[in-house]
N, C-alpha and C. Protein backbone atom coordinates (compact mmCIF):
# COMPACT_ATOMS: atom_id res chain seq x y z
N UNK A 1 138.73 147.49 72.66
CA UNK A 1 138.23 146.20 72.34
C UNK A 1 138.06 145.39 73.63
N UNK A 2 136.61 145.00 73.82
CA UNK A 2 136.88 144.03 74.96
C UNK A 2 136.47 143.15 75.03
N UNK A 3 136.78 142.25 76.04
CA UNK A 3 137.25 140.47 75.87
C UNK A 3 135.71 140.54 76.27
N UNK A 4 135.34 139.49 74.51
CA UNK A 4 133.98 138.62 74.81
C UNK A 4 133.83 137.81 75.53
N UNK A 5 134.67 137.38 76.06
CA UNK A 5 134.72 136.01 77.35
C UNK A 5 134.02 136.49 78.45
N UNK A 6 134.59 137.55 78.73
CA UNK A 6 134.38 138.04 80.45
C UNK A 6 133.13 138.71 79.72
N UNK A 7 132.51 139.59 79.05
CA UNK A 7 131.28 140.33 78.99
C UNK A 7 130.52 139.11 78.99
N UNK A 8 130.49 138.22 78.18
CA UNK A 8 129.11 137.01 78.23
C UNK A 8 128.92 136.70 79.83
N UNK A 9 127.63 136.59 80.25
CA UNK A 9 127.58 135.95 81.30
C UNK A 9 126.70 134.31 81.09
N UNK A 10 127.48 133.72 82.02
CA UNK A 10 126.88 132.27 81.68
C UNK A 10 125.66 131.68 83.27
N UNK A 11 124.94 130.90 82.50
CA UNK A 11 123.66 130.97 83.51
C UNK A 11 124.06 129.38 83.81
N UNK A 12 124.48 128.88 85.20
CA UNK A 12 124.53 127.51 85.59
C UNK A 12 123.27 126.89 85.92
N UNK A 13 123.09 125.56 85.15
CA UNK A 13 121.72 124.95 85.78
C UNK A 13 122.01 124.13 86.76
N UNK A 14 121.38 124.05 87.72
CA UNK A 14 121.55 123.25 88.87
C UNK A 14 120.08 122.16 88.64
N UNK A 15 120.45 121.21 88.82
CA UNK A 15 119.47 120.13 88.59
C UNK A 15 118.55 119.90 90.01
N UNK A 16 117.18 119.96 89.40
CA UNK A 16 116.39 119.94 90.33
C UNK A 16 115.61 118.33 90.60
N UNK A 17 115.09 118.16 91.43
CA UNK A 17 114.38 117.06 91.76
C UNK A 17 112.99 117.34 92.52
N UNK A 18 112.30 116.84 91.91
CA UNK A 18 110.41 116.93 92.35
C UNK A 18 110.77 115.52 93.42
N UNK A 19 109.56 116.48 94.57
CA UNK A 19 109.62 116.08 96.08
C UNK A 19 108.22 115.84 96.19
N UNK A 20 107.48 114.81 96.34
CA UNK A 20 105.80 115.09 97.28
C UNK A 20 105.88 114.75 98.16
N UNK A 21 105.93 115.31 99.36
CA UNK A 21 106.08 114.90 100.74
C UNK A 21 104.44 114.06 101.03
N UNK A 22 104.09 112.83 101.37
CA UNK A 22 102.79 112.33 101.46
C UNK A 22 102.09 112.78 103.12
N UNK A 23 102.70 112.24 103.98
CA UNK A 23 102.02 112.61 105.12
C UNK A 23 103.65 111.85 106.40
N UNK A 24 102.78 111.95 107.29
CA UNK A 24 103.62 111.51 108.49
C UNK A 24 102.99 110.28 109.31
N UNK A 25 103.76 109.63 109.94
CA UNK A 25 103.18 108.49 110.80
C UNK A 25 103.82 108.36 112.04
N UNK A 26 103.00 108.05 113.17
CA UNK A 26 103.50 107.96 114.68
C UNK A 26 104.07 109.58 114.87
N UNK A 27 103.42 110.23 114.21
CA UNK A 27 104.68 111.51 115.22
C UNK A 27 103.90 112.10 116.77
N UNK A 28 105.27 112.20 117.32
CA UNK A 28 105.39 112.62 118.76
C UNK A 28 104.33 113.58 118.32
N UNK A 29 103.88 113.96 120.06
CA UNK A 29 102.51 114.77 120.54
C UNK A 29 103.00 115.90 120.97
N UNK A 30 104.13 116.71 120.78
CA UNK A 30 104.44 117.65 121.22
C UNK A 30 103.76 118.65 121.94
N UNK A 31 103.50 119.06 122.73
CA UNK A 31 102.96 120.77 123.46
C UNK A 31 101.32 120.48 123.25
N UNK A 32 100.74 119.60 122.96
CA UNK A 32 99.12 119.49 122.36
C UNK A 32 98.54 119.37 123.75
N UNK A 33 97.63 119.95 123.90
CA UNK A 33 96.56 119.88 124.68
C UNK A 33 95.09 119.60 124.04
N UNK A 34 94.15 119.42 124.37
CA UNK A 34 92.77 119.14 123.69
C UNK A 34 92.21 120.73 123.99
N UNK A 35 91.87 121.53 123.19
CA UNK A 35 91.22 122.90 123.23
C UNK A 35 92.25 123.77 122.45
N UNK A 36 93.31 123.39 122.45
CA UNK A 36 94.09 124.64 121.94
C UNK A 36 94.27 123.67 120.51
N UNK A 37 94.66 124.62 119.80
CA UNK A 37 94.48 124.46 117.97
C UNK A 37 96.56 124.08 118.10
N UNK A 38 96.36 123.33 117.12
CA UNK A 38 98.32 122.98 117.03
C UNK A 38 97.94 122.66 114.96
N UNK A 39 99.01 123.61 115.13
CA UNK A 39 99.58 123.58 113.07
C UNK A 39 100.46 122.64 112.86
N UNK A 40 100.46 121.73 112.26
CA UNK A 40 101.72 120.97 111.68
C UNK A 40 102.11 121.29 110.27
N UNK A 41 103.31 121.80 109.96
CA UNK A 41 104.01 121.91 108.46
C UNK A 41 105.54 121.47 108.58
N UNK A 42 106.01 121.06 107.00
CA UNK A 42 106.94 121.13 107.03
C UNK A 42 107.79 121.96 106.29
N UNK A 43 108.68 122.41 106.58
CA UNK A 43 109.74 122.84 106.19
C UNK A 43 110.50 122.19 105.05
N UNK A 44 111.85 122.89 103.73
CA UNK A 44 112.77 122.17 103.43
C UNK A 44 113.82 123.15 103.74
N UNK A 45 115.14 123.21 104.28
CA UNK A 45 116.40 123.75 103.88
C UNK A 45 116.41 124.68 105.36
N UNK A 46 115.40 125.31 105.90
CA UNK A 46 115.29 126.93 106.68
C UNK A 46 116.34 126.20 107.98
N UNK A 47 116.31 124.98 108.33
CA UNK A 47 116.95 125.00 109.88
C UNK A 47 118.28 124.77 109.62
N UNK A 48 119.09 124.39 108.76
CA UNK A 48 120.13 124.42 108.06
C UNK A 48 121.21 125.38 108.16
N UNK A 49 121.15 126.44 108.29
CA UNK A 49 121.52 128.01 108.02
C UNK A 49 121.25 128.52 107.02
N UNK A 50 120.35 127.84 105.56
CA UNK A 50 120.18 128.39 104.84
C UNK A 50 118.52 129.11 104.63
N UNK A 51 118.38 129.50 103.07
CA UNK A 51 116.79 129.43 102.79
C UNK A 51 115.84 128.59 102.70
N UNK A 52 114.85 128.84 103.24
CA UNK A 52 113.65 127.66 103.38
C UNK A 52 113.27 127.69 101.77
N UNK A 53 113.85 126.43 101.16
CA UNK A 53 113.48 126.42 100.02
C UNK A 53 111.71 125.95 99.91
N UNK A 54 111.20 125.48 100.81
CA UNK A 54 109.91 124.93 100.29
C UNK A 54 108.72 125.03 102.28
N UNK A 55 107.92 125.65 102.20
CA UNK A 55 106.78 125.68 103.40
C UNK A 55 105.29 124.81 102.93
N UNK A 56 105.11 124.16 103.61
CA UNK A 56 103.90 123.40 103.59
C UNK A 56 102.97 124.02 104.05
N UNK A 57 101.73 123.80 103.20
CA UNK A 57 100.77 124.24 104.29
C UNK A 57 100.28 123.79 105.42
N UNK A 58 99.92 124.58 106.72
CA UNK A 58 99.43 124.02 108.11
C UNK A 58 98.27 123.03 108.21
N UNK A 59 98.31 121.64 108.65
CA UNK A 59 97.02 121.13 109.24
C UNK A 59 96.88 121.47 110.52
N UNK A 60 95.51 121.53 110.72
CA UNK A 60 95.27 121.90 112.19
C UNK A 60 94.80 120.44 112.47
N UNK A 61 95.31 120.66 114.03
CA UNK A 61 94.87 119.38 115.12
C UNK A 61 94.66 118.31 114.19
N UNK A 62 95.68 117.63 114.15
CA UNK A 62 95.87 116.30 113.70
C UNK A 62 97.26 115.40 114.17
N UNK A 63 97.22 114.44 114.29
CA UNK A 63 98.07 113.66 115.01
C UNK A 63 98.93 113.29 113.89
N UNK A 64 99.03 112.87 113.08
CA UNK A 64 99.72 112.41 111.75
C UNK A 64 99.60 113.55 110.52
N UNK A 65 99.56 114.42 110.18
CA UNK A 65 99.25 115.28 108.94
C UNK A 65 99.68 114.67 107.38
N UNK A 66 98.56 114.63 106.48
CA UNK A 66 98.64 114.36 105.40
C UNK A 66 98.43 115.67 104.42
N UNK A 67 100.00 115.63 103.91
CA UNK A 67 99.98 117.27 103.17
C UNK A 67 100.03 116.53 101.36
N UNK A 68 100.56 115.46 101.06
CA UNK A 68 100.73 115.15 99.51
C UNK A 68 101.17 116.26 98.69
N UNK A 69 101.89 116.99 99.19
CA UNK A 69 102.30 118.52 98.34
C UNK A 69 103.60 118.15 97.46
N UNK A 70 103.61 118.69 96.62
CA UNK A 70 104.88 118.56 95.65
C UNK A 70 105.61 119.82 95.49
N UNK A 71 107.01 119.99 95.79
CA UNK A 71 107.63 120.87 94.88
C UNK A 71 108.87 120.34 94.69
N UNK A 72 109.76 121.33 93.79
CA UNK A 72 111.06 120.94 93.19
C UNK A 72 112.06 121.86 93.91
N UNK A 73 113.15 120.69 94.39
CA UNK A 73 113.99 121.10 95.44
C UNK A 73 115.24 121.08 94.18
N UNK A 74 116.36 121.64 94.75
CA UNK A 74 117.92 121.27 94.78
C UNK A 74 118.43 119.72 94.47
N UNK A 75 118.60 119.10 93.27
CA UNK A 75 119.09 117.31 93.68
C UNK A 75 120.68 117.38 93.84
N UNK A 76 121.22 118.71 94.21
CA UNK A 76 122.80 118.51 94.56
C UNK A 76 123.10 118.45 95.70
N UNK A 77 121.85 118.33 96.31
CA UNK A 77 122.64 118.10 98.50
C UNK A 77 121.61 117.73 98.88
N UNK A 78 121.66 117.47 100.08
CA UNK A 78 121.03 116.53 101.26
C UNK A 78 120.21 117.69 101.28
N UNK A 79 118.98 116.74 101.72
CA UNK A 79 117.56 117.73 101.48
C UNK A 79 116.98 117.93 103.41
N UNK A 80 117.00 118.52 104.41
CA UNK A 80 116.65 117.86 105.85
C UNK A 80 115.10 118.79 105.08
N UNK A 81 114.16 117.77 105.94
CA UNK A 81 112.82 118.21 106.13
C UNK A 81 112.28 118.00 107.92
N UNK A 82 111.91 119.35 107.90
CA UNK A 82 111.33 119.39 109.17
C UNK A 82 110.04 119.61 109.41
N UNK A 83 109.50 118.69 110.31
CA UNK A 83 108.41 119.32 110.81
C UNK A 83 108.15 120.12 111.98
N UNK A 84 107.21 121.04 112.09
CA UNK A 84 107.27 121.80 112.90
C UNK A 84 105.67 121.58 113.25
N UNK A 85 105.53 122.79 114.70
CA UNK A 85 104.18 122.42 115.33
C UNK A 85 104.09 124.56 115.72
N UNK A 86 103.01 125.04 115.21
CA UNK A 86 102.60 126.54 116.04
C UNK A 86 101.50 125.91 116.62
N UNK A 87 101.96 126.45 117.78
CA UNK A 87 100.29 126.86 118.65
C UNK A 87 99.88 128.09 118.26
N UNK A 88 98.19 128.32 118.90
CA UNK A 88 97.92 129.43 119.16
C UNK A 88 98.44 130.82 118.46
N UNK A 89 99.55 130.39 119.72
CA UNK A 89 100.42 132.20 119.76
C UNK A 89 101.43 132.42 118.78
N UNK A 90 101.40 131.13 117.86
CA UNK A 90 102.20 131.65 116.73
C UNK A 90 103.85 131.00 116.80
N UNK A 91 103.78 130.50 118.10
CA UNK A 91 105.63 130.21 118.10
C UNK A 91 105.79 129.13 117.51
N UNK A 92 106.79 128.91 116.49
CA UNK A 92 106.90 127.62 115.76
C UNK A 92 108.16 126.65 116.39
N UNK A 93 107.84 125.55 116.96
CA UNK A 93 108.61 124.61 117.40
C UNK A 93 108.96 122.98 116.64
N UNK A 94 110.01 123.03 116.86
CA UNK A 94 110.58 121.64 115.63
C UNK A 94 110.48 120.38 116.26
N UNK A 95 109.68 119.41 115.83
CA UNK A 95 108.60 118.42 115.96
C UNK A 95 109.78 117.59 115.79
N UNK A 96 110.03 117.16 114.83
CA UNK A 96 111.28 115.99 114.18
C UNK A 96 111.49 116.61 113.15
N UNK A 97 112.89 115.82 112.61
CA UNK A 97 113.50 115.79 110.88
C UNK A 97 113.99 114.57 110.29
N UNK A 98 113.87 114.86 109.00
CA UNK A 98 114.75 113.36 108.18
C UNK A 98 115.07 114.34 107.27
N UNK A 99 116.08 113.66 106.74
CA UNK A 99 117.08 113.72 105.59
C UNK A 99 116.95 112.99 104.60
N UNK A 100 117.13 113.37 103.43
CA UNK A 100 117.06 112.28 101.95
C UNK A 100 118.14 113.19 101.55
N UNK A 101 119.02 112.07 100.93
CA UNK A 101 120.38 112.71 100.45
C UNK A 101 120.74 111.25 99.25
N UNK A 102 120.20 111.56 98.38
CA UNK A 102 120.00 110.60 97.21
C UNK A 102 121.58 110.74 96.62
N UNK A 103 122.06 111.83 96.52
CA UNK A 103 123.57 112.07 95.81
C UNK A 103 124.34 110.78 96.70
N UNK A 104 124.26 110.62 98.20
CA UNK A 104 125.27 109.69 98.70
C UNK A 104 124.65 108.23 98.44
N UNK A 105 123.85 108.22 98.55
CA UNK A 105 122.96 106.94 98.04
C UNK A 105 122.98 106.64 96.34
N UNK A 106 123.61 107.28 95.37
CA UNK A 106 123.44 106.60 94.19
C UNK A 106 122.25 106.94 93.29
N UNK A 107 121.62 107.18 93.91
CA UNK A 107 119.75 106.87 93.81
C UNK A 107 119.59 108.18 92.92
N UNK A 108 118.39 107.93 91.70
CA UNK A 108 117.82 109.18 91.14
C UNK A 108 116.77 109.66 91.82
N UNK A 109 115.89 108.44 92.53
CA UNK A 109 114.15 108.71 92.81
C UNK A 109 114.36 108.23 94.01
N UNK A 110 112.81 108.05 95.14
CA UNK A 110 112.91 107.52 96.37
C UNK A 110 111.44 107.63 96.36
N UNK A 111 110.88 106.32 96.97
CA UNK A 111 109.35 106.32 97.02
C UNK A 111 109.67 105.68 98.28
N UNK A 112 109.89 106.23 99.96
CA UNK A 112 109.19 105.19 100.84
C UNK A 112 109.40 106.37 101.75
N UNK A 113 109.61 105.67 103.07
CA UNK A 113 109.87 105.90 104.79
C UNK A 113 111.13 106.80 104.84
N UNK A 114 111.34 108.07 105.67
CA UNK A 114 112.28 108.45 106.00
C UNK A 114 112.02 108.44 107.50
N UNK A 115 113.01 107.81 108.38
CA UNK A 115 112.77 108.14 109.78
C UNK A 115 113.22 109.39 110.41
N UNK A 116 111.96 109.58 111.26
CA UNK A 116 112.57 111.41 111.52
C UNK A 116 113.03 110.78 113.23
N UNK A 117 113.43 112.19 113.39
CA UNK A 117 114.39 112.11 114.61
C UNK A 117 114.50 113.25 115.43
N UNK A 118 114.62 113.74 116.46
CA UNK A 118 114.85 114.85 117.30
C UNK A 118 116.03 115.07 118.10
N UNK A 119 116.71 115.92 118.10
CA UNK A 119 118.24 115.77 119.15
C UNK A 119 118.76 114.60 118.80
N UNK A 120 119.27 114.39 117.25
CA UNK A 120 120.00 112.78 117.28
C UNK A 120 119.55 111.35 117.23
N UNK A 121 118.25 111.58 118.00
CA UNK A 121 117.63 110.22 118.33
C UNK A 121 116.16 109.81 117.01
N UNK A 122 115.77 108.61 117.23
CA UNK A 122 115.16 107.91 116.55
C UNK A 122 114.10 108.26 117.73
N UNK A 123 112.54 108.58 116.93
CA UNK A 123 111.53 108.93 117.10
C UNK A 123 110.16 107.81 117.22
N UNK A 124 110.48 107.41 115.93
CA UNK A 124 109.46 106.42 115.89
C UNK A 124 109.04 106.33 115.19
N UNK A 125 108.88 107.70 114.21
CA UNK A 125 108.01 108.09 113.51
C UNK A 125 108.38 108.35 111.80
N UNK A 126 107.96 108.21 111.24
CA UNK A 126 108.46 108.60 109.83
C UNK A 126 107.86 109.39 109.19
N UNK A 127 108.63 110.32 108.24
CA UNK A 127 108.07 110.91 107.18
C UNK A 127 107.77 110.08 105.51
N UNK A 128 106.47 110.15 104.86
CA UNK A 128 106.62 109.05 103.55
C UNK A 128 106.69 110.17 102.91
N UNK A 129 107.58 109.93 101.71
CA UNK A 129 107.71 110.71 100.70
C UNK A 129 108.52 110.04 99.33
N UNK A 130 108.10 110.72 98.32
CA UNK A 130 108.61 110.43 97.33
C UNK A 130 109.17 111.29 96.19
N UNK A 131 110.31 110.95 95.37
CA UNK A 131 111.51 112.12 94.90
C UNK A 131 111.51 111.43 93.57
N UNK A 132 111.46 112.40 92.29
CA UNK A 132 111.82 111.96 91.11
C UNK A 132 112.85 113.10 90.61
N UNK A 133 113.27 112.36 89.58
CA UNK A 133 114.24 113.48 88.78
C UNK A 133 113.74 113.28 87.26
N UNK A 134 113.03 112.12 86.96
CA UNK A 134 112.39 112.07 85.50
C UNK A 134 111.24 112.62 85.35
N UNK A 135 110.22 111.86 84.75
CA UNK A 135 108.71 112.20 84.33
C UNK A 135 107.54 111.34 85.41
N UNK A 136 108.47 110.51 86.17
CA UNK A 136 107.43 109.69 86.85
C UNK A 136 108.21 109.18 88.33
N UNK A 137 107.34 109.35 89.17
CA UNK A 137 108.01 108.50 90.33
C UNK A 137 107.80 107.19 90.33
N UNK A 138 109.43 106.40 91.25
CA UNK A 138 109.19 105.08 91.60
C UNK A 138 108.23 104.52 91.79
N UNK A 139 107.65 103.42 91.65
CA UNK A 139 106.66 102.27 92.50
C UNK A 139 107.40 102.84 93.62
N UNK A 140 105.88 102.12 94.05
CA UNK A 140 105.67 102.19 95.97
C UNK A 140 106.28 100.65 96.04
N UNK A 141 107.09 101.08 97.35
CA UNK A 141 107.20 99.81 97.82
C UNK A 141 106.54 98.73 98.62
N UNK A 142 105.90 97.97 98.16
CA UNK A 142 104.63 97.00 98.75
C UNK A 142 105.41 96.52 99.73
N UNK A 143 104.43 95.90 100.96
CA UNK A 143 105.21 94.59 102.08
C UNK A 143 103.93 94.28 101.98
N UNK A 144 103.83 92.62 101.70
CA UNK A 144 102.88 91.88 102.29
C UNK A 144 103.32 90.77 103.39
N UNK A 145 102.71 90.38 103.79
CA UNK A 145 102.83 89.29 104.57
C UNK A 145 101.60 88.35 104.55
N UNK A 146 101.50 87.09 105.43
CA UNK A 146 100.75 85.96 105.55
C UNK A 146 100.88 85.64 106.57
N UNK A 147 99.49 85.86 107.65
CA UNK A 147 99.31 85.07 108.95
C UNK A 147 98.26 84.13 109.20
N UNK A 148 98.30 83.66 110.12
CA UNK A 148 97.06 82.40 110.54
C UNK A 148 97.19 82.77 111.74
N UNK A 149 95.78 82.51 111.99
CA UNK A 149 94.85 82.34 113.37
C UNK A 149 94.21 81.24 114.03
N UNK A 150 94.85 80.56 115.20
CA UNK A 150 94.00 79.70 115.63
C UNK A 150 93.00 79.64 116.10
N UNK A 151 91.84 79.44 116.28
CA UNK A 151 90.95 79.85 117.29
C UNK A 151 90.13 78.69 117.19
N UNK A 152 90.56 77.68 118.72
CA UNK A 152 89.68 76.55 118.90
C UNK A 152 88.67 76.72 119.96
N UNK A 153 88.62 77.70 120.41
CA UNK A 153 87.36 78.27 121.40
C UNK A 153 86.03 79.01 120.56
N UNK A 154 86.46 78.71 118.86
CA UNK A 154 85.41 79.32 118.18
C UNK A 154 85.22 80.71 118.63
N UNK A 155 85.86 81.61 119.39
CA UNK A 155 85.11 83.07 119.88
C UNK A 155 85.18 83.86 118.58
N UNK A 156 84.81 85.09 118.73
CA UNK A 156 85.02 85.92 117.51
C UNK A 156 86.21 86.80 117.95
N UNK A 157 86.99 86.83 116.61
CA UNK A 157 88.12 87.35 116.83
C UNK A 157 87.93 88.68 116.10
N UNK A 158 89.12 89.91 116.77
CA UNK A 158 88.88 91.21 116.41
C UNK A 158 89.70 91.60 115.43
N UNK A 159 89.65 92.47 114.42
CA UNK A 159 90.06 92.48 113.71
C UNK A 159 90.25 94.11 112.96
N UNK A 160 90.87 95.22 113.17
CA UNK A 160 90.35 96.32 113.04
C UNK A 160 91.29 97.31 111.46
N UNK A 161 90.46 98.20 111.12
CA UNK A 161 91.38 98.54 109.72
C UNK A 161 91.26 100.20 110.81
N UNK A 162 93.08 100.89 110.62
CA UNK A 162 92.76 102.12 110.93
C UNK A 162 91.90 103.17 109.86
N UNK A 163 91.46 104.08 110.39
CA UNK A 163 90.17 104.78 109.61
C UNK A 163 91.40 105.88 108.69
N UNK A 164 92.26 106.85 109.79
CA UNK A 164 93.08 107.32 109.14
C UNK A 164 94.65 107.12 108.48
N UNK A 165 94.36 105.75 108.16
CA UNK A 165 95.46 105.15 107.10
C UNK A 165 94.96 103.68 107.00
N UNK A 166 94.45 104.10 105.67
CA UNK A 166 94.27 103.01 105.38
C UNK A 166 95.12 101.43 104.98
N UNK A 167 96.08 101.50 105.59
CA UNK A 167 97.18 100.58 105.32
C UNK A 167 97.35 100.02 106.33
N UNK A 168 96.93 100.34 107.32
CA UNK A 168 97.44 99.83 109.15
C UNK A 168 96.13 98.90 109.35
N UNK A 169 96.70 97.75 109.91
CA UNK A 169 95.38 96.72 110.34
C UNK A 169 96.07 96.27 111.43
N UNK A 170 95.02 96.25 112.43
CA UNK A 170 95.38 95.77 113.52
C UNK A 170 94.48 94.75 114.01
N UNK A 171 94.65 93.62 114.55
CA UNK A 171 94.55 92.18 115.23
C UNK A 171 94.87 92.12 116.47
N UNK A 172 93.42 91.71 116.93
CA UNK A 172 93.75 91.27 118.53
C UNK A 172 92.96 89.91 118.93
């Protein structure tokens, strides 16, 4: 006779959380030259010591990469996402990372800015992304503001919208 306990095997669910990584902003220029081709992707989990739970696909030659890709990660640990850069010859080198670790934060979802970083330090640059665990992600988080311009010399003043993000306006 043997113990039904130990023959059943039991299947643990580990709770997952949907990730769309949107794109990147300000990232460092790493190894780029003008003529040679540079890949940007990111990574989830591989620099860690563990498995790369999730690979992005490569943009070529672009200064900011906009991937909007979704998949469903792990929501029981700190998630690091890296970006990386191949040249050419194939060698893949680590650009920056951020972390979203919603378990220490409280948090179910996350719709904004993660700042990435290299050796410790603050970059400049951020990764946007957004994390659900329901049927829908957070609102975006808006910033507006309100400025005025003097201009008693009547000249024409400049005024420019960036082409590749449309959210950045710049004034001079």
């Amino acid at each position: 006779m043997g113990n039904e306990c130990c023959s059943r095997q039991e299947t643990i669910e580990v709770p997952t959380i949907t990730v769309c990584v949107k794109n990147t902003q300000g990232l460092p220029g790493v190894d780029w030259f003008p003529g040679t081709d540079r890949f940007l992707y990111f990574g989830v989990g591989a620099d860690v010591g563990g498995d790369e739970l999730f690979k992005s696909q490569q943009k070529k030659n672009v200064a900011d990469p906009v991937w909007n890709e979704e998949c469903e990660l792990p929501a029981n640990m700190p998630l690091k996402f890296t970006v990386f850069q191949v040249d050419s010859d194939g060698k893949a080198d680590v650009v920056a990372c951020a972390t979203l670790d919603l378990a220490a934060t409280g948090a179910a979802d996350f719709n904004g800015e993660l700042p990435l970083e290299m050796d410790g330090n603050l970059t400049g640059s951020v990764l946007m992304l957004k994390a659900r665990t329901g049927d829908e992600y957070p609102a975006e988080q808006v910033s507006e503001f309100a400025d005025s311009i003097d201009n008693p010399k009547k000249k024409a003043l400049g005024l420019e919208l960036e082409r590749a993000d449309a959210t950045t306006l710049f004034m001079w």
